[in-house]
C-alpha atoms as a PDB file:
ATOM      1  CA  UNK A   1       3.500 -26.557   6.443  1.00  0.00           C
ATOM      2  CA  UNK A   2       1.526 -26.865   3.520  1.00  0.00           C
ATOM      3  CA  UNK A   3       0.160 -25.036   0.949  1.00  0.00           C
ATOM      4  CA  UNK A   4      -2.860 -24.838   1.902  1.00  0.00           C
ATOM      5  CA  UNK A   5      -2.214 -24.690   5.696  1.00  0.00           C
ATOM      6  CA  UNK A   6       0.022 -21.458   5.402  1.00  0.00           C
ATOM      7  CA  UNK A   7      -2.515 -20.125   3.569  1.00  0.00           C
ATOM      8  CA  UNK A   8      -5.520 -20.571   5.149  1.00  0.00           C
ATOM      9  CA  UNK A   9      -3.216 -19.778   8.651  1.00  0.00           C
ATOM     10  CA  UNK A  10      -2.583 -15.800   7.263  1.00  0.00           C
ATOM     11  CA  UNK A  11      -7.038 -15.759   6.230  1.00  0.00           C
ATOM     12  CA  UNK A  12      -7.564 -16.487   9.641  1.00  0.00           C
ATOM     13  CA  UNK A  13      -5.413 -14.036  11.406  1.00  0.00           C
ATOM     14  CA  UNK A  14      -6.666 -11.258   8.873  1.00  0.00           C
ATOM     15  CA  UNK A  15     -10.034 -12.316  10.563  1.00  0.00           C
ATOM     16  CA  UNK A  16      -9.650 -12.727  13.842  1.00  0.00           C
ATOM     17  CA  UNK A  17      -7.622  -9.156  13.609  1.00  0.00           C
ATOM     18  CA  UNK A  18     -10.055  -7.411  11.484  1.00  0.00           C
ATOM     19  CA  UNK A  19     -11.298  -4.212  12.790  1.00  0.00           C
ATOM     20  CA  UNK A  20     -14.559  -4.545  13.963  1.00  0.00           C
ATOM     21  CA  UNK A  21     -15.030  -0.506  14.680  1.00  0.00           C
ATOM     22  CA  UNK A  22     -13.216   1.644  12.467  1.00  0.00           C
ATOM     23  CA  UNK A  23     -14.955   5.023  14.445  1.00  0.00           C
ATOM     24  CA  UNK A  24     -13.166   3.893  17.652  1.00  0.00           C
ATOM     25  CA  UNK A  25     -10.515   2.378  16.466  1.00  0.00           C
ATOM     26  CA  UNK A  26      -9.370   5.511  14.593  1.00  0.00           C
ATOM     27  CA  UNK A  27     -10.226   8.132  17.419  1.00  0.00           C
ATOM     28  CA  UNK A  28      -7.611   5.787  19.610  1.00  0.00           C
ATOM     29  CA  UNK A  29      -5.118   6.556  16.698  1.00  0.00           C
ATOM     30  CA  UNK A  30      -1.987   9.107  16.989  1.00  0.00           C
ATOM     31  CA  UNK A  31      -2.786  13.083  15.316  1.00  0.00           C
ATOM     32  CA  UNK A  32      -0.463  11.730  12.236  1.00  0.00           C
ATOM     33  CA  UNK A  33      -2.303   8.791  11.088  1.00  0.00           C
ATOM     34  CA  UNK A  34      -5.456  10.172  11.823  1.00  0.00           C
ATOM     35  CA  UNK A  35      -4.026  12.866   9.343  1.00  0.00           C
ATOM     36  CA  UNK A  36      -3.011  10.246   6.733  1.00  0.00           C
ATOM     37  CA  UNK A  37      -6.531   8.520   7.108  1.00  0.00           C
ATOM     38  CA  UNK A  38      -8.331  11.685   6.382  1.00  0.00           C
ATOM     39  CA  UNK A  39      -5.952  12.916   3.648  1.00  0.00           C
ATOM     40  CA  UNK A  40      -5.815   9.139   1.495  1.00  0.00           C
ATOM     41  CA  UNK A  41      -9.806   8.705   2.028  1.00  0.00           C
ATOM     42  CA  UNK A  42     -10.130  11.577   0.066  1.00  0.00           C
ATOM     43  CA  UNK A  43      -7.272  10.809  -2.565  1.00  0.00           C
ATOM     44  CA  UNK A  44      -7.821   7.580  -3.243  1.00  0.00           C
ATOM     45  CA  UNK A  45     -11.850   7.854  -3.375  1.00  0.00           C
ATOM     46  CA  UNK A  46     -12.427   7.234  -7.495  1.00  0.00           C
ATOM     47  CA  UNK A  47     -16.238   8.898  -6.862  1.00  0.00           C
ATOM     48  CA  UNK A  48     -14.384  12.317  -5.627  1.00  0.00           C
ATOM     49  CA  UNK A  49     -12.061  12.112  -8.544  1.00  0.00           C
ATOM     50  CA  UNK A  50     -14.267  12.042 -10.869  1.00  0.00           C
ATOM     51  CA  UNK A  51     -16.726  14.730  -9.583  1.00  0.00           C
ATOM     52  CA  UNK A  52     -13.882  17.110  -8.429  1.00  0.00           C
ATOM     53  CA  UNK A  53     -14.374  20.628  -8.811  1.00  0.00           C
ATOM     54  CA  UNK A  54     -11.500  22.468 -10.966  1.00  0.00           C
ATOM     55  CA  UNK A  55     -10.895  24.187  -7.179  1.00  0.00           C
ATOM     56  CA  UNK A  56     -10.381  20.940  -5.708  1.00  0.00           C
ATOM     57  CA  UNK A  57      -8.419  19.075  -8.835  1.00  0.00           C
ATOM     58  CA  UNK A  58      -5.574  22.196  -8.301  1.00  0.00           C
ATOM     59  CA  UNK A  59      -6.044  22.221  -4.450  1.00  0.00           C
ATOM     60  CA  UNK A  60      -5.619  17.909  -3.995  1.00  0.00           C
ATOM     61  CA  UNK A  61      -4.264  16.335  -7.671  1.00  0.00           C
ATOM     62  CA  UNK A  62      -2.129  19.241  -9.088  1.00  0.00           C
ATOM     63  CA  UNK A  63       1.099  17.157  -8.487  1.00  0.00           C
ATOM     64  CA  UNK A  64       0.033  13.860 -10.389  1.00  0.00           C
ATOM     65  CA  UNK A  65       2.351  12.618 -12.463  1.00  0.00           C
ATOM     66  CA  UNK A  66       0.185  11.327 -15.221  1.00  0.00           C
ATOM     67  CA  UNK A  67       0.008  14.046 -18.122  1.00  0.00           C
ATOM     68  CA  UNK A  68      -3.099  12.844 -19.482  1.00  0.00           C
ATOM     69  CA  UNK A  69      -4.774  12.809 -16.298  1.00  0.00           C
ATOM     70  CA  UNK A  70      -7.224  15.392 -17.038  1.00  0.00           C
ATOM     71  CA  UNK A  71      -8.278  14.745 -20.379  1.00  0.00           C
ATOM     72  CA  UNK A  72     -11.736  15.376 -21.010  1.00  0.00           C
ATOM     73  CA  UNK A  73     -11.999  11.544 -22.301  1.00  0.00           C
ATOM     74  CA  UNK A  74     -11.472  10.546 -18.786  1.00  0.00           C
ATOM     75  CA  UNK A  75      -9.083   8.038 -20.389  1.00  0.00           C
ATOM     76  CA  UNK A  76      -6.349   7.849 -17.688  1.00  0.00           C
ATOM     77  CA  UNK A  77      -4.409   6.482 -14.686  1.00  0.00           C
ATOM     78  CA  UNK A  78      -5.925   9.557 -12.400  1.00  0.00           C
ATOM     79  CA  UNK A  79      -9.742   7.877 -13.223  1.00  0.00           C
ATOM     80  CA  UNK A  80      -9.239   4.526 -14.352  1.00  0.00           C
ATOM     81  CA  UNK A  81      -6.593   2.265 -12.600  1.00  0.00           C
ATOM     82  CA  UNK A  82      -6.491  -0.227 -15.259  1.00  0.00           C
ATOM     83  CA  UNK A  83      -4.193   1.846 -16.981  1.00  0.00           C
ATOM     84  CA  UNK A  84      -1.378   0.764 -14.144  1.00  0.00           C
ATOM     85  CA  UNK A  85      -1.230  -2.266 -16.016  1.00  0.00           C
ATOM     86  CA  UNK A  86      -0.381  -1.116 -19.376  1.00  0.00           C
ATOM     87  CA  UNK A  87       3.236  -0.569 -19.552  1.00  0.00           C
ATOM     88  CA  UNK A  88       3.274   1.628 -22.980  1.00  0.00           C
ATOM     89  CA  UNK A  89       0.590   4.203 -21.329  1.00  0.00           C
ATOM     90  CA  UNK A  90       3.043   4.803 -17.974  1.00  0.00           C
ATOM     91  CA  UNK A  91       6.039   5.309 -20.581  1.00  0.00           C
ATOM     92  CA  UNK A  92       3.797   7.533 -23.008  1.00  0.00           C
ATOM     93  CA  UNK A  93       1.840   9.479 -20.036  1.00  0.00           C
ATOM     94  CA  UNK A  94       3.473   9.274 -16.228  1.00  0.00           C
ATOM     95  CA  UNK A  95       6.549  11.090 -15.609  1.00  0.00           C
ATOM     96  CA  UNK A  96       7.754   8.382 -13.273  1.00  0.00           C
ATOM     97  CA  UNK A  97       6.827   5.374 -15.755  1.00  0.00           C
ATOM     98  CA  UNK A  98      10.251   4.277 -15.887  1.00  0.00           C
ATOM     99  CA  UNK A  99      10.424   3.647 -12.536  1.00  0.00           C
ATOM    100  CA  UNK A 100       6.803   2.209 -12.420  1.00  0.00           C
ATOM    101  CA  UNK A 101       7.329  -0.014 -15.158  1.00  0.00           C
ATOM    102  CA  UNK A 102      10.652  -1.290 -13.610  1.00  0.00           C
ATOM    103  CA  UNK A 103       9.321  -1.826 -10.428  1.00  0.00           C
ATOM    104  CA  UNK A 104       6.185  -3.192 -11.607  1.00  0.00           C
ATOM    105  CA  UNK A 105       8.512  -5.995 -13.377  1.00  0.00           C
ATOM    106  CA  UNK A 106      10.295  -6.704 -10.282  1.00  0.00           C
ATOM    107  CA  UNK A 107       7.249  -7.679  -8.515  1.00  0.00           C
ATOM    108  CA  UNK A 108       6.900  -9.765 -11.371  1.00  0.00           C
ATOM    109  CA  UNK A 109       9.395 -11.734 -10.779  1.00  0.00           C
ATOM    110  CA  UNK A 110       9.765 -12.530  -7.227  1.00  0.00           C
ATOM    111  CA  UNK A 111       5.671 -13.298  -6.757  1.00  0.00           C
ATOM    112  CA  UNK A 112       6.122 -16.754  -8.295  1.00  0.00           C
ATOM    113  CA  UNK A 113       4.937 -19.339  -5.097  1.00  0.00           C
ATOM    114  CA  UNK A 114       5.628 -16.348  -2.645  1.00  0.00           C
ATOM    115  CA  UNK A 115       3.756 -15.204   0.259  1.00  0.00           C
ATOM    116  CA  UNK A 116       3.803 -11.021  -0.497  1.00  0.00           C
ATOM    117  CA  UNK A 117       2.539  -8.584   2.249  1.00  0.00           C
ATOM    118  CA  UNK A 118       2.214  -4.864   0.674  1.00  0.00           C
ATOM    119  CA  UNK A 119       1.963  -2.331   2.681  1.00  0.00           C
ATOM    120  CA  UNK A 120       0.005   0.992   2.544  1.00  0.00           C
ATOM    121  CA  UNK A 121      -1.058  -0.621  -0.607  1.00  0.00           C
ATOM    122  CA  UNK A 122      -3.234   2.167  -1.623  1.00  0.00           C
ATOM    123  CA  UNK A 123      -5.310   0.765  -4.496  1.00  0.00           C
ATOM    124  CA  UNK A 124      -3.816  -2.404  -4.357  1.00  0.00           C
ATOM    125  CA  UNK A 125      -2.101  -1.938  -8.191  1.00  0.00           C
ATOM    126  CA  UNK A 126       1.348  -3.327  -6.973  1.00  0.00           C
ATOM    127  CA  UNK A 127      -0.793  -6.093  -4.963  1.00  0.00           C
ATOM    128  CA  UNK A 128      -2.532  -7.289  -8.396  1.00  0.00           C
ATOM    129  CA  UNK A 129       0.749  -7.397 -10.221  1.00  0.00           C
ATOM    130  CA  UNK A 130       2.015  -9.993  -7.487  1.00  0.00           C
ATOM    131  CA  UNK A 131      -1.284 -11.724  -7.349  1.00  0.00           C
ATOM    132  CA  UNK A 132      -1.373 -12.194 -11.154  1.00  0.00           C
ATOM    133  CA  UNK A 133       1.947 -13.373 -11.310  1.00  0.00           C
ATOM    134  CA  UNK A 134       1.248 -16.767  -9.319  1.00  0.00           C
ATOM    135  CA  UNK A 135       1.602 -15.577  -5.826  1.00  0.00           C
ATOM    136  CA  UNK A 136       0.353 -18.180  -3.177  1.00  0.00           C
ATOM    137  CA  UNK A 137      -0.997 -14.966  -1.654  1.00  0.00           C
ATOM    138  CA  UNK A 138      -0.832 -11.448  -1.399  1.00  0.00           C
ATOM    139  CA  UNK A 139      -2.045  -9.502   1.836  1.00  0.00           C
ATOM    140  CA  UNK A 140      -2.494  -5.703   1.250  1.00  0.00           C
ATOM    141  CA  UNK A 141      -2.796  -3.466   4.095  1.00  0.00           C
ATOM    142  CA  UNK A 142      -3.429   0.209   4.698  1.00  0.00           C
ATOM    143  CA  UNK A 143      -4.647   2.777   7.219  1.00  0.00           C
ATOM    144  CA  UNK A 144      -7.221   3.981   4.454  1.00  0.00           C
ATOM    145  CA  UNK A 145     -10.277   2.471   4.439  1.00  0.00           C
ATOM    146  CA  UNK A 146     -11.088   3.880   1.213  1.00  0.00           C
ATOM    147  CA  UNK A 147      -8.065   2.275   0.189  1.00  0.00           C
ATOM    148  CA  UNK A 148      -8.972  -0.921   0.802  1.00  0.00           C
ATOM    149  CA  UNK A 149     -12.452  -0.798  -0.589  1.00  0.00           C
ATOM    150  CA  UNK A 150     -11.112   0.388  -3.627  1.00  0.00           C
ATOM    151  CA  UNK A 151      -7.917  -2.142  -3.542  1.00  0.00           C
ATOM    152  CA  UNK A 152     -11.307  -4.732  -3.706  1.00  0.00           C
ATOM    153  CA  UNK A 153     -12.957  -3.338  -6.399  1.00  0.00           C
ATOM    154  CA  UNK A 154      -9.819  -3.516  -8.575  1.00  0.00           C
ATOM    155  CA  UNK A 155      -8.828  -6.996  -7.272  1.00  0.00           C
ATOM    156  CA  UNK A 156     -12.337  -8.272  -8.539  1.00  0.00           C
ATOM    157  CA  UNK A 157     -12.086  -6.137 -11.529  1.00  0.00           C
ATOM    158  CA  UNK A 158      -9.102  -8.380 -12.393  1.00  0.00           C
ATOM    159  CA  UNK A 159     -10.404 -11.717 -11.674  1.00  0.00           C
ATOM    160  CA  UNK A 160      -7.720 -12.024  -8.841  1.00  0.00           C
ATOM    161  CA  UNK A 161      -8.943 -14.324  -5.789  1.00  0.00           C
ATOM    162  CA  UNK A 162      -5.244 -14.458  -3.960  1.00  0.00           C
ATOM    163  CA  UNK A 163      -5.151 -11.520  -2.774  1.00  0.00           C
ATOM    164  CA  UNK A 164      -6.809 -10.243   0.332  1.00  0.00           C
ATOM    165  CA  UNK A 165      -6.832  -6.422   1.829  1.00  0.00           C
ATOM    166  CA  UNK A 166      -7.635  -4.978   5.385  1.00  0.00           C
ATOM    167  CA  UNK A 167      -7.515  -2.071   7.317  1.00  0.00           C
ATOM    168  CA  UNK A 168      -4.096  -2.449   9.206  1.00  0.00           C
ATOM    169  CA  UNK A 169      -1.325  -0.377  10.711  1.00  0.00           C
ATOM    170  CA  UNK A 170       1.718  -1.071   9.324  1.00  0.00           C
ATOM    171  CA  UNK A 171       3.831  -0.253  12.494  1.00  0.00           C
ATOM    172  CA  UNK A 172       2.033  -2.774  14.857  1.00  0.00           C
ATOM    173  CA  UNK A 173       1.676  -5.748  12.439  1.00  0.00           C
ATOM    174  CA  UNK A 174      -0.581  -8.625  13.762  1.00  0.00           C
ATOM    175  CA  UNK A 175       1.250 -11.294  11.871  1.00  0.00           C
ATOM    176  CA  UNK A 176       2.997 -13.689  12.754  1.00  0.00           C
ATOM    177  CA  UNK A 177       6.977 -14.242  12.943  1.00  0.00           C
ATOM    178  CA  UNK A 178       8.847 -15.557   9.775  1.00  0.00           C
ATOM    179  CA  UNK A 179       4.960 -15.423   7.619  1.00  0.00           C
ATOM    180  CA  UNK A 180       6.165 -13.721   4.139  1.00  0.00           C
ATOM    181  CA  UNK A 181       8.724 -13.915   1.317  1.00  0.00           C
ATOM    182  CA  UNK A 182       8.481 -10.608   0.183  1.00  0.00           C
ATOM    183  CA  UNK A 183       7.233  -7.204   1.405  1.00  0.00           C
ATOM    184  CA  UNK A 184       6.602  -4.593  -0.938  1.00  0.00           C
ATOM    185  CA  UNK A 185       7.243  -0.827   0.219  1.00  0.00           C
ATOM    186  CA  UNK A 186       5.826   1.275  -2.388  1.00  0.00           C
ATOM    187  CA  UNK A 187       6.301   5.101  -1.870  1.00  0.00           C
ATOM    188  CA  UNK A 188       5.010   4.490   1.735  1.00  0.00           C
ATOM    189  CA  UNK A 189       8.055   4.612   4.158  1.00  0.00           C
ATOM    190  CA  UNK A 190       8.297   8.045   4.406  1.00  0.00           C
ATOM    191  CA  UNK A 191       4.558   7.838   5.848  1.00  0.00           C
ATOM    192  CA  UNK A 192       5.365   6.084   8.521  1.00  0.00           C
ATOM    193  CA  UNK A 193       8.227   6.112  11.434  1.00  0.00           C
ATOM    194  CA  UNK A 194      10.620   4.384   9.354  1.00  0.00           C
ATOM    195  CA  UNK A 195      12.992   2.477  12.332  1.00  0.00           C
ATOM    196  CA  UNK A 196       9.969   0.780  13.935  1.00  0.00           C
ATOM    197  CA  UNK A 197       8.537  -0.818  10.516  1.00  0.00           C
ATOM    198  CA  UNK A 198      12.163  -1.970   9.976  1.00  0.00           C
ATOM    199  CA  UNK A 199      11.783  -3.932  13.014  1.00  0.00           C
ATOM    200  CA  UNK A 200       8.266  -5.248  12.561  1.00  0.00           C
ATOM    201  CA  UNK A 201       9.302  -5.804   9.030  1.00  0.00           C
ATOM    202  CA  UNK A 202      12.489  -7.620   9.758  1.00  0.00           C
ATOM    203  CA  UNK A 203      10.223  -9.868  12.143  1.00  0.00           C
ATOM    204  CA  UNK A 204       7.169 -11.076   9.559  1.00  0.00           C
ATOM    205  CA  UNK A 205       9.881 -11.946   6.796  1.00  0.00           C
ATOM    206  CA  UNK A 206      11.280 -15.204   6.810  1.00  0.00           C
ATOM    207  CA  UNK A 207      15.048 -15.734   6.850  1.00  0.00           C
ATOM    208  CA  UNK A 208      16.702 -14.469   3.324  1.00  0.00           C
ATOM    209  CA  UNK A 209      13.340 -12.913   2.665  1.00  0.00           C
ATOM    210  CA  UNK A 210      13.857  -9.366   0.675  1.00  0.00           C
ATOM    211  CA  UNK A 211      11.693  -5.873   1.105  1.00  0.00           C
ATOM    212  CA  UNK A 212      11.547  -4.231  -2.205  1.00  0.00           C
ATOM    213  CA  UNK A 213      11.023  -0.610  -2.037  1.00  0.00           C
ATOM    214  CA  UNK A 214      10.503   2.394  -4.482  1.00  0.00           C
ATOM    215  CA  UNK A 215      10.539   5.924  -2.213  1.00  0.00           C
ATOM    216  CA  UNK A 216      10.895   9.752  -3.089  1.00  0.00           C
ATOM    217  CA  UNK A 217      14.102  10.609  -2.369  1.00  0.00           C
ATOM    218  CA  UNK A 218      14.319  13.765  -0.612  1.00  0.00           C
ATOM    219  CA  UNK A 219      18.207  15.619  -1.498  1.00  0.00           C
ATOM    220  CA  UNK A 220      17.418  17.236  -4.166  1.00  0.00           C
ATOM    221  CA  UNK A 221      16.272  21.310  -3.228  1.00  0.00           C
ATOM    222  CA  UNK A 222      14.403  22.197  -6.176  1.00  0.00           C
ATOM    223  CA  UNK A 223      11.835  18.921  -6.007  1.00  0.00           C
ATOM    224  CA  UNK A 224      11.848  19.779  -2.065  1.00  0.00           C
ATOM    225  CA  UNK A 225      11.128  22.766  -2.038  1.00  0.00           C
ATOM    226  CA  UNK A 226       8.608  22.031  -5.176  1.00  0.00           C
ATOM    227  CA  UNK A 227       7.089  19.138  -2.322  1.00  0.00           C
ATOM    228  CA  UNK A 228       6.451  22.417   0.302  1.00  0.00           C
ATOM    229  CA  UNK A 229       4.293  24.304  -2.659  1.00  0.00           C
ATOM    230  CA  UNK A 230       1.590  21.280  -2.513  1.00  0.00           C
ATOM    231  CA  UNK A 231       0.642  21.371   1.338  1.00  0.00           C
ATOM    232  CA  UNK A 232      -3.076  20.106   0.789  1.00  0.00           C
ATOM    233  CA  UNK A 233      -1.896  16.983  -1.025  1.00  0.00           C
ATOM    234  CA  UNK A 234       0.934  16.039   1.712  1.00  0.00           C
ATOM    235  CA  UNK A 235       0.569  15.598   5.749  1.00  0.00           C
ATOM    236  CA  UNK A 236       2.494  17.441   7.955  1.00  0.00           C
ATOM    237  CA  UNK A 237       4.521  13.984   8.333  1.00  0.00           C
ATOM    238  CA  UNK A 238       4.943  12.954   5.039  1.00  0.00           C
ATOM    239  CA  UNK A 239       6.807  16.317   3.987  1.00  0.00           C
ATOM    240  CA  UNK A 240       9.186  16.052   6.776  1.00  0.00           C
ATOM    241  CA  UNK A 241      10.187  12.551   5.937  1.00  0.00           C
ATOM    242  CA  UNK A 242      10.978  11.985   2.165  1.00  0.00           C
ATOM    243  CA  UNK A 243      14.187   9.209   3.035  1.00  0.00           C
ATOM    244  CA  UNK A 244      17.520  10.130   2.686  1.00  0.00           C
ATOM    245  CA  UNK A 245      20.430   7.934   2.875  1.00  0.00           C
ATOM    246  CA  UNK A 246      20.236   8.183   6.670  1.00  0.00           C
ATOM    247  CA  UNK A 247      17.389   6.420   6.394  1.00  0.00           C
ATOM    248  CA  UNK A 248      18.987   3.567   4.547  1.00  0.00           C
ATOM    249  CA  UNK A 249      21.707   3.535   7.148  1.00  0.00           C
ATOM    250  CA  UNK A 250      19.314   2.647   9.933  1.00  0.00           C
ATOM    251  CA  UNK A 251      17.857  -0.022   7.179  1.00  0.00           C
ATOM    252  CA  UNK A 252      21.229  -1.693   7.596  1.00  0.00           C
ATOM    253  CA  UNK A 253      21.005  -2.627  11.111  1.00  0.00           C
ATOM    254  CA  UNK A 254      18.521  -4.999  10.140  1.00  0.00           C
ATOM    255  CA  UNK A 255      19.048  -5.467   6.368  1.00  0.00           C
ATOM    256  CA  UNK A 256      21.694  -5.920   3.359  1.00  0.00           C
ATOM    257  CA  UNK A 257      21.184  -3.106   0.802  1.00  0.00           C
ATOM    258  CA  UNK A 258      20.980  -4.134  -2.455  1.00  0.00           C
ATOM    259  CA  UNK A 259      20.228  -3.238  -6.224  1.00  0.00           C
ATOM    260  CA  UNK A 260      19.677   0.321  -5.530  1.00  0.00           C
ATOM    261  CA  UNK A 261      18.958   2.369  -8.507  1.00  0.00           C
ATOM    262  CA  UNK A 262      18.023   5.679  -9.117  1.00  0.00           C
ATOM    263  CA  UNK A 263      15.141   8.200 -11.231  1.00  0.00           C
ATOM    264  CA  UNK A 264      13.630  10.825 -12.710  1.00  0.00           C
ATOM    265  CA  UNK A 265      16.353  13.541 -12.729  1.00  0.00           C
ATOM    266  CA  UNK A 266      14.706  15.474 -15.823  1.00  0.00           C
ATOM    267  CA  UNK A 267      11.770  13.871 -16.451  1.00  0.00           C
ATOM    268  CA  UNK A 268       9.951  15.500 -13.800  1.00  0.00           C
ATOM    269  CA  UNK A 269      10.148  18.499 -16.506  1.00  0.00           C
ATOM    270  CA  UNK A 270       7.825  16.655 -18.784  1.00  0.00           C
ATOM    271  CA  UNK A 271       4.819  18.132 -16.077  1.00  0.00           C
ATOM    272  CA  UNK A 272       5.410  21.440 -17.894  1.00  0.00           C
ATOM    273  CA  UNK A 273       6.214  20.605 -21.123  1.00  0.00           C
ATOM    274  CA  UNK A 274       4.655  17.235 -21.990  1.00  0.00           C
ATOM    275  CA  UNK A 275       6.256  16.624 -25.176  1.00  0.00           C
ATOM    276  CA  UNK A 276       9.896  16.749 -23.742  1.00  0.00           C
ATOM    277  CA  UNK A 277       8.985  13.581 -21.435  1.00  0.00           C
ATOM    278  CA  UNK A 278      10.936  11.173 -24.096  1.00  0.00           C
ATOM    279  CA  UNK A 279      13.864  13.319 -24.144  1.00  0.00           C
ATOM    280  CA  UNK A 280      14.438  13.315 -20.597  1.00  0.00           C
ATOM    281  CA  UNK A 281      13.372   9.696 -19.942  1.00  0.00           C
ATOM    282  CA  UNK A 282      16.186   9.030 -22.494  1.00  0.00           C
ATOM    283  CA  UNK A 283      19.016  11.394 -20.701  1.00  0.00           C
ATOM    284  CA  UNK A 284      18.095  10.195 -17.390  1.00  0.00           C
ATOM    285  CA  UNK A 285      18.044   6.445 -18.715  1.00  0.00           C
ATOM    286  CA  UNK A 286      21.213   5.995 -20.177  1.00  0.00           C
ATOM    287  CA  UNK A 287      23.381   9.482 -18.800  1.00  0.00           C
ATOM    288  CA  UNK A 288      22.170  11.094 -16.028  1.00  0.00           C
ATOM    289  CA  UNK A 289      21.133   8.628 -13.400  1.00  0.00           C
ATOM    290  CA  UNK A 290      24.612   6.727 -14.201  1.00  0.00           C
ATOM    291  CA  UNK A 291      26.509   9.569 -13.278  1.00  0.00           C
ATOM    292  CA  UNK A 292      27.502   9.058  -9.573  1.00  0.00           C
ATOM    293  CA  UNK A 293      27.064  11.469  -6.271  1.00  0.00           C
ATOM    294  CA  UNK A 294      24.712  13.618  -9.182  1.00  0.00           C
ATOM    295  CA  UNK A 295      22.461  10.864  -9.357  1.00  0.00           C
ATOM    296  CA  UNK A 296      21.782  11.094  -5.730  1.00  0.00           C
ATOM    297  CA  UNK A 297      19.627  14.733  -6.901  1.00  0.00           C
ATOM    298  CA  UNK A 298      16.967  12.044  -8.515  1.00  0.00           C
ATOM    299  CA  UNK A 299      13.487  12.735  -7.725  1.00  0.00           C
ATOM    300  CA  UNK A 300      13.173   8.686  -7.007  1.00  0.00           C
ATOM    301  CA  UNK A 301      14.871   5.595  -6.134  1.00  0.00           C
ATOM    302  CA  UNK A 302      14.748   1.712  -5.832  1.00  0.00           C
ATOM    303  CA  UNK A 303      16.129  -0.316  -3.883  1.00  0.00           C
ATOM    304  CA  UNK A 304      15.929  -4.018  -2.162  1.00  0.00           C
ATOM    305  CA  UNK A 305      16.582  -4.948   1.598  1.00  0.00           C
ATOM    306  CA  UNK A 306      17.376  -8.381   2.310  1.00  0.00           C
ATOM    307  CA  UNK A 307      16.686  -9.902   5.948  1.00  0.00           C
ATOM    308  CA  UNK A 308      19.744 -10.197   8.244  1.00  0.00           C
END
């Protein structure tokens, strides 16, 4: 197939699969997702963000992990997604910038010629990164549709015209067998019922093609029961399935498990005292997240699953 063909092949499913009624298509939807629809419309609208009440910053954004975010400049990665981009501001600001900046690189690398699906792709940041990096093409989905218009309006922000986002559920994918290199999982499986986007996942990749995944990791009790003291900013769902290695164990019946690494063991600190974050991204760096079975406390983890 060429180029072109393959291409033009995934624009043309997208269309002929593209919701033409969101209203009834989400009243046909389970409780859950109508839960996460409701929830991310809000979180990811930029116009609510920026004319939040101080009742509804504490009550929906108290947990970001940017420590600028509420500067009165309105110079961060809470109002302006540009800032995802910048690799000094996520080490300087974001409690989790290691791991952003890491995974962000990864992407990186592996978009080169590759067809990328990302799923729940939220504003579409991880989506760009591919699409900038010489993807053929890059197909964001996500329940949202708030999402997606605002995955758009950063896409064309960026000049990028290889990527394309729609409204999609990422448990009954419309696409076809064997379509993508890569699939990018990030912080979205424990939204979702994790076994049955294995399967649909394992189906849509083409042989020796790789999911690369960043996800909470949900042993540690402090950060769990830390998770239970933000209910307005997590579903019902979501809080009762952060992964935990039995979640990679069903991963295996489908997928090799590789280059797992793991994050943020102190540096999720830094949200109370801001200028410790360097500290503890250095500990965690080079001591803590090294050090094994205490590693598996960290607040975050990577990791890569290659297709059977």
């Amino acid at each position: 197939m060429t180029f072109n063909s393959e291409v033009e092949n995934i624009k043309n499913l997208i269309h002929k699969n593209s919701i033409k009624d969101l209203t009834i298509w989400f009243d046909d939807l389970e409780d859950r997702k109508k839960d996460e629809i409701i929830l991310h419309d809000k979180l990811r609208d930029m116009d609510f963000r920026k004319s939040a009440s101080k009742e509804d910053i504490k009550k929906y954004f108290s947990n970001t992990k940017i420590l600028n975010a509420f500067n009165k400049d309105g110079k961060s990665l809470y109002l302006n997604n540009q800032f995802w981009f910048d690799s000094e501001y996520l080490k300087k600001n974001s409690i989790s910038g290691l791991s952003d900046i890491y995974f962000n690189n990864r992407i990186a690398q592996i978009a080169n010629d590759s067809v990328v699906l990302d799923m729940a792709c939220g504003f579409g940041r991880e989506s760009i990164i591919a699409a900038k990096n010489n993807a053929k093409l890059v197909v964001g989905i996500d329940l949202s549709s708030r999402s997606i218009e605002e995955a758009d309006q950063l896409a064309k922000a960026n000049n990028v015209n290889n990527a394309i986002f729609t409204v999609a559920d990422c448990e009954n994918l419309f696409f076809k067998d064997k379509t993508f290199d890569y699939v990018i999982c990030a912080r979205m499986l424990h939204h979702i019922k994790f076994e049955k986007v294995m399967q649909e996942v394992s189906r849509v990749l083409k042989d020796n093609g790789k999911i690369i995944c960043i996800e909470a990791l949900g042993i540690n009790p402090i950060i769990n029961i830390y998770r239970q003291m933000t209910p307005a900013q997590r579903t019902d769902w979501e809080k009762s399935n952060i992964l935990t290695f039995k979640h990679i164990k069903i991963a295996k019946k489908y997928f090799y498990v590789e280059n797992m690494r793991f994050w943020h063991l102190l540096s999720p600190l830094a949200k109370f005292l801001k200028y410790i974050l360097p500290l503890t991204n250095f500990l965690d760096k080079y001591l803590l997240t090294k050090i094994p079975i205490l590693n598996r406390l960290s607040w975050t983890f990577s990791f890569e699953l290659k297709k059977k």
